[in-house]
Protein backbone atom coordinates (compact mmCIF):
# COMPACT_ATOMS: atom_id res chain seq x y z
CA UNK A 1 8.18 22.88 1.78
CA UNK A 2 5.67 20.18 3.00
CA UNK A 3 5.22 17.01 4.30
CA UNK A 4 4.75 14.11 2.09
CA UNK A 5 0.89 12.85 3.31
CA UNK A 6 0.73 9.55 0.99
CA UNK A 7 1.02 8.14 -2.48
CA UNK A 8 -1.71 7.05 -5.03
CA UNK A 9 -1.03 3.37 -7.10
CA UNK A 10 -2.52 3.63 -10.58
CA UNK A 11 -2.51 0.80 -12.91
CA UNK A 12 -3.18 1.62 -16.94
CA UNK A 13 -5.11 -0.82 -19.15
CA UNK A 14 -7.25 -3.68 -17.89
CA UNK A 15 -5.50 -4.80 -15.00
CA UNK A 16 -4.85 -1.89 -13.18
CA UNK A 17 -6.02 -2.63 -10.05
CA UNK A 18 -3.22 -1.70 -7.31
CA UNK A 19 -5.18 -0.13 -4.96
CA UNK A 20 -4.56 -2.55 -1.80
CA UNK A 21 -0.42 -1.94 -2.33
CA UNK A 22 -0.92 1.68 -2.93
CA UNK A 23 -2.63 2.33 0.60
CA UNK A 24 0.32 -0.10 1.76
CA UNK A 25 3.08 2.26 0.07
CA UNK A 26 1.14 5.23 1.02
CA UNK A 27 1.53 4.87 4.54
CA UNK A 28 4.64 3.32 4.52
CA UNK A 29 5.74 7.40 3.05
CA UNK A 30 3.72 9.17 4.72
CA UNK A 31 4.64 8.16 7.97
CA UNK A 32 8.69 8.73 6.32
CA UNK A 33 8.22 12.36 7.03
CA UNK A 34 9.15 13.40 3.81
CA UNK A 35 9.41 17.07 2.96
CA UNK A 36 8.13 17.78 -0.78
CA UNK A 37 8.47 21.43 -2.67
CA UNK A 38 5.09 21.85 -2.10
CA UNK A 39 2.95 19.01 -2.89
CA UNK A 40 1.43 16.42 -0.62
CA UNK A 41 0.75 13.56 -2.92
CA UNK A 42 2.59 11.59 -5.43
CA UNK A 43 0.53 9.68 -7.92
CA UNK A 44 2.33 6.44 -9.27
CA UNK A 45 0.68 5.41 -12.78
CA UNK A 46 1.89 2.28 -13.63
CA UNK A 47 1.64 0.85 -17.68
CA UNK A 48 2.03 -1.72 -19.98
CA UNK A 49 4.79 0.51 -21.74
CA UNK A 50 6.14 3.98 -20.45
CA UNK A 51 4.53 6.62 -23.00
CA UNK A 52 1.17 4.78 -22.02
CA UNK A 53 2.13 5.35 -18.34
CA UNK A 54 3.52 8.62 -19.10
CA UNK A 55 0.00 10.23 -20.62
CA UNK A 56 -2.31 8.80 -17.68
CA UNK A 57 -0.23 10.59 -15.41
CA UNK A 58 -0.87 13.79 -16.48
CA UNK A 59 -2.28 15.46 -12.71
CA UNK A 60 -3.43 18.89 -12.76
CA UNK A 61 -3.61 19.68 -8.78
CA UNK A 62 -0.91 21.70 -7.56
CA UNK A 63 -0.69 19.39 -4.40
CA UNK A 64 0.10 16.40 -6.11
CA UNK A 65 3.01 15.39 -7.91
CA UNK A 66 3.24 12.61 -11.08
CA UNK A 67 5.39 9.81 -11.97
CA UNK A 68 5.30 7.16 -14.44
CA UNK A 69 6.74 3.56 -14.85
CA UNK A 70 6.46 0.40 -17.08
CA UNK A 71 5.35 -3.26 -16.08
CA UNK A 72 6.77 -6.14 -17.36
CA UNK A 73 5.02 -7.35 -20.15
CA UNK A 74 3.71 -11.08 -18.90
CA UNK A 75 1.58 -10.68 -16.15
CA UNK A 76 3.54 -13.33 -14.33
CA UNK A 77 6.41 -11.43 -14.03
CA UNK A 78 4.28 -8.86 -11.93
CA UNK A 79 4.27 -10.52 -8.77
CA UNK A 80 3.73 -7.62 -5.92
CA UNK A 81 7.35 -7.47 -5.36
CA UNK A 82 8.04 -6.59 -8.67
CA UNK A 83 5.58 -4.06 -8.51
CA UNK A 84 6.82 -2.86 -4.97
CA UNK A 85 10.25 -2.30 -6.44
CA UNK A 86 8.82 -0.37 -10.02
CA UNK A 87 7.24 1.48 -7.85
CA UNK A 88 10.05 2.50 -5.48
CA UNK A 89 12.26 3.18 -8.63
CA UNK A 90 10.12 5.81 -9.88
CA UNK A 91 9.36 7.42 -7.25
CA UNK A 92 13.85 7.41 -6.31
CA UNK A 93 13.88 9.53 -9.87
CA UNK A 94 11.05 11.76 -9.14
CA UNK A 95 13.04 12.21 -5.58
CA UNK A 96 16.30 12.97 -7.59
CA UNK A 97 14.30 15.88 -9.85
CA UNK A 98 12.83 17.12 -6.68
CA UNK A 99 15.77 16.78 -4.15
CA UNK A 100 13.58 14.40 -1.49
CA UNK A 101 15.47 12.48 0.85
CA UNK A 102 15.82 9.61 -0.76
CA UNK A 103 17.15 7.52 2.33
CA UNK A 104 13.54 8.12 4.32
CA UNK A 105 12.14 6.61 0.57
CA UNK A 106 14.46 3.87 0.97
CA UNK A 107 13.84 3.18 4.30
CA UNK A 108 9.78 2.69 3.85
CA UNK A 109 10.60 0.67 0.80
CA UNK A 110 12.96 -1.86 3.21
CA UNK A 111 10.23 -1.78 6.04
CA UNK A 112 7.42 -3.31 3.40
CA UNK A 113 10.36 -5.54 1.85
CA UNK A 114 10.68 -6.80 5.37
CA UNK A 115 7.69 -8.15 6.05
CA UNK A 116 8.21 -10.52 3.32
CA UNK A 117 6.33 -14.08 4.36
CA UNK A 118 3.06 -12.41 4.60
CA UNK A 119 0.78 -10.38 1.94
CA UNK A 120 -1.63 -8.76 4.07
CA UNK A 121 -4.76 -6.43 2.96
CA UNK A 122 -6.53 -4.23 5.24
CA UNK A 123 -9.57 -2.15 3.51
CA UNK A 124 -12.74 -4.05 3.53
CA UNK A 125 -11.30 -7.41 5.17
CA UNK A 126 -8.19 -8.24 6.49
CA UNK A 127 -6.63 -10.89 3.93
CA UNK A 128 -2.94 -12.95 5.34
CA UNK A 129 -1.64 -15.04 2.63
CA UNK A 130 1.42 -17.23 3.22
CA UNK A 131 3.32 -16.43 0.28
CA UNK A 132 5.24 -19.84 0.90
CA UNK A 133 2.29 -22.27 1.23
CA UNK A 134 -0.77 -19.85 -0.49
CA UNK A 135 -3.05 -20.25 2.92
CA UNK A 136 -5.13 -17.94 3.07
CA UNK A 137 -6.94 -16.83 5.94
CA UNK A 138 -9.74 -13.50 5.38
CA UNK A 139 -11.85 -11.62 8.38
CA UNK A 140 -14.39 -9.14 7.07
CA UNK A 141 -14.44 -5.75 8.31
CA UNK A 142 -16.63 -2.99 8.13
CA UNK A 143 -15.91 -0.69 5.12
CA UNK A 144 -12.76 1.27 6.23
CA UNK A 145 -11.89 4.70 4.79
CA UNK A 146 -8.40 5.64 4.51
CA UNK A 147 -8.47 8.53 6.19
CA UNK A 148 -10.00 6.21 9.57
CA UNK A 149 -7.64 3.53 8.45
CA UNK A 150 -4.60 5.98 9.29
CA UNK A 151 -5.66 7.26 12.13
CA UNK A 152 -6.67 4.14 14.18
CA UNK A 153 -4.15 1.57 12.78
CA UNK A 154 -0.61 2.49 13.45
CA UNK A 155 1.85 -1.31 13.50
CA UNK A 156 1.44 -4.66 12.07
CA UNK A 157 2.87 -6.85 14.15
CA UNK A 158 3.69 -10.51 13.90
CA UNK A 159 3.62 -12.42 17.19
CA UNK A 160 3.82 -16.33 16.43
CA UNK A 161 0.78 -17.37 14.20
CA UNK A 162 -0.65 -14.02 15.19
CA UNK A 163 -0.94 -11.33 13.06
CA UNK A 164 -1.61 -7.74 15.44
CA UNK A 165 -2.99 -5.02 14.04
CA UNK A 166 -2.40 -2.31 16.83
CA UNK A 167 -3.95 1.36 17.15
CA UNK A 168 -2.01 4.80 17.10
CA UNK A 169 -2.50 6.52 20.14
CA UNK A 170 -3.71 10.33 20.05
CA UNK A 171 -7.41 11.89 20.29
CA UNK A 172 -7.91 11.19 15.74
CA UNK A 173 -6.96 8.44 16.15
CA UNK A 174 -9.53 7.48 19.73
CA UNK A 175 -12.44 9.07 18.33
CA UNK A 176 -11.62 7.05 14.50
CA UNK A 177 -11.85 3.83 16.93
CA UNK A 178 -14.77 5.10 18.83
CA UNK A 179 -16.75 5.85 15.65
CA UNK A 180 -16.03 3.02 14.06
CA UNK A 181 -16.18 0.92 17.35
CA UNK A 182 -13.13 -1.04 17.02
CA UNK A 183 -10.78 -2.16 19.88
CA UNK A 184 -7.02 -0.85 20.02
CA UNK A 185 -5.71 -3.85 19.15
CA UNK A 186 -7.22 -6.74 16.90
CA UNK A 187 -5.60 -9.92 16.24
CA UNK A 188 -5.73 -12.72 13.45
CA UNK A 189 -4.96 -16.29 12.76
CA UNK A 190 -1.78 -16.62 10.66
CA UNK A 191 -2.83 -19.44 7.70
């Protein structure tokens, strides 16, 4: 048995581009504690139609695990929601082949549910968008790798029309900070 580290978000076909959700769901698992049959990763390969999902997830390391799903055909009915909950439904039937506990899975599904009013991206800028009004408000980071992202970044928090974006305590997670020279908690404007 091992612990589930993270997830991968693969789109198929020309608009494939997930990546910002998929470090989102990612953590959201990994931090589940999950225990796997022996892999650490679970690839989610997303396509226009199953079979076309199906053969792009073909993954040939033993520490990663495959699953496949279809999108909705119009690319209006693919709002990230929609994706958010494709995503969780494949990865509930991989956890039924597999025997994973599927109420941690659950549970890191409702926690990104739950913050609902806000679409926020965190690799090379932080992004908020107010999914009710469409402000927008961006700050430009450095380049952020996940692996430093994880380690120095722990809780989103909403305080008013702040957003906080507070560190994880522990010596990775200091010297990811240190490196990288950021402070243990950064805030941002709300749009």
């Amino acid at each position: 048995m091992r612990l589930l580290e993270g997830s991968r978000l693969y789109g198929v076909g020309p608009d494939g581009d997930w990546g910002d959700l998929g470090e989102v769901i990612s953590i959201a698992l990994a931090r589940a504690n999950i225990l796997t049959p022996g892999y650490t990763e679970l690839y989610v390969n997303l396509g226009t139609d199953l079979d076309e999902a199906i053969a792009a997830s073909t993954v040939t390391a033993d520490w990663a695990e495959g699953v496949a799903a279809a999108l909705p055909r119009s690319r209006k009915e693919r709002p990230l929601a929609t994706i958010l909950a494709i995503s969780e439904k494949a990865i509930l039937a991989k956890a039924s082949v597999d025997h994973l506990d599927k109420r941690a899975i659950r549970r890191a599904f409702a926690s990104l549910r739950a913050t609902k009013i806000f679409e926020v991206k965190l690799l090379r800028a932080v992004q908020i968008t107010n999914l009710r009004t469409g402000g927008v408000s961006n700050r430009v980071l450095r380049p952020i790798s996940a692996f430093d992202y994880l380690a120095a970044f722990g809780k989103l928090v909403f305080k008013g029309d702040e957003l906080e974006l507070r560190g994880r305590r522990g010596v990775l997670a200091d010297d990811a900070r240190k490196a990288n020279k950021w402070p243990r908690v950064q805030r941002f404007a709300l749009p």
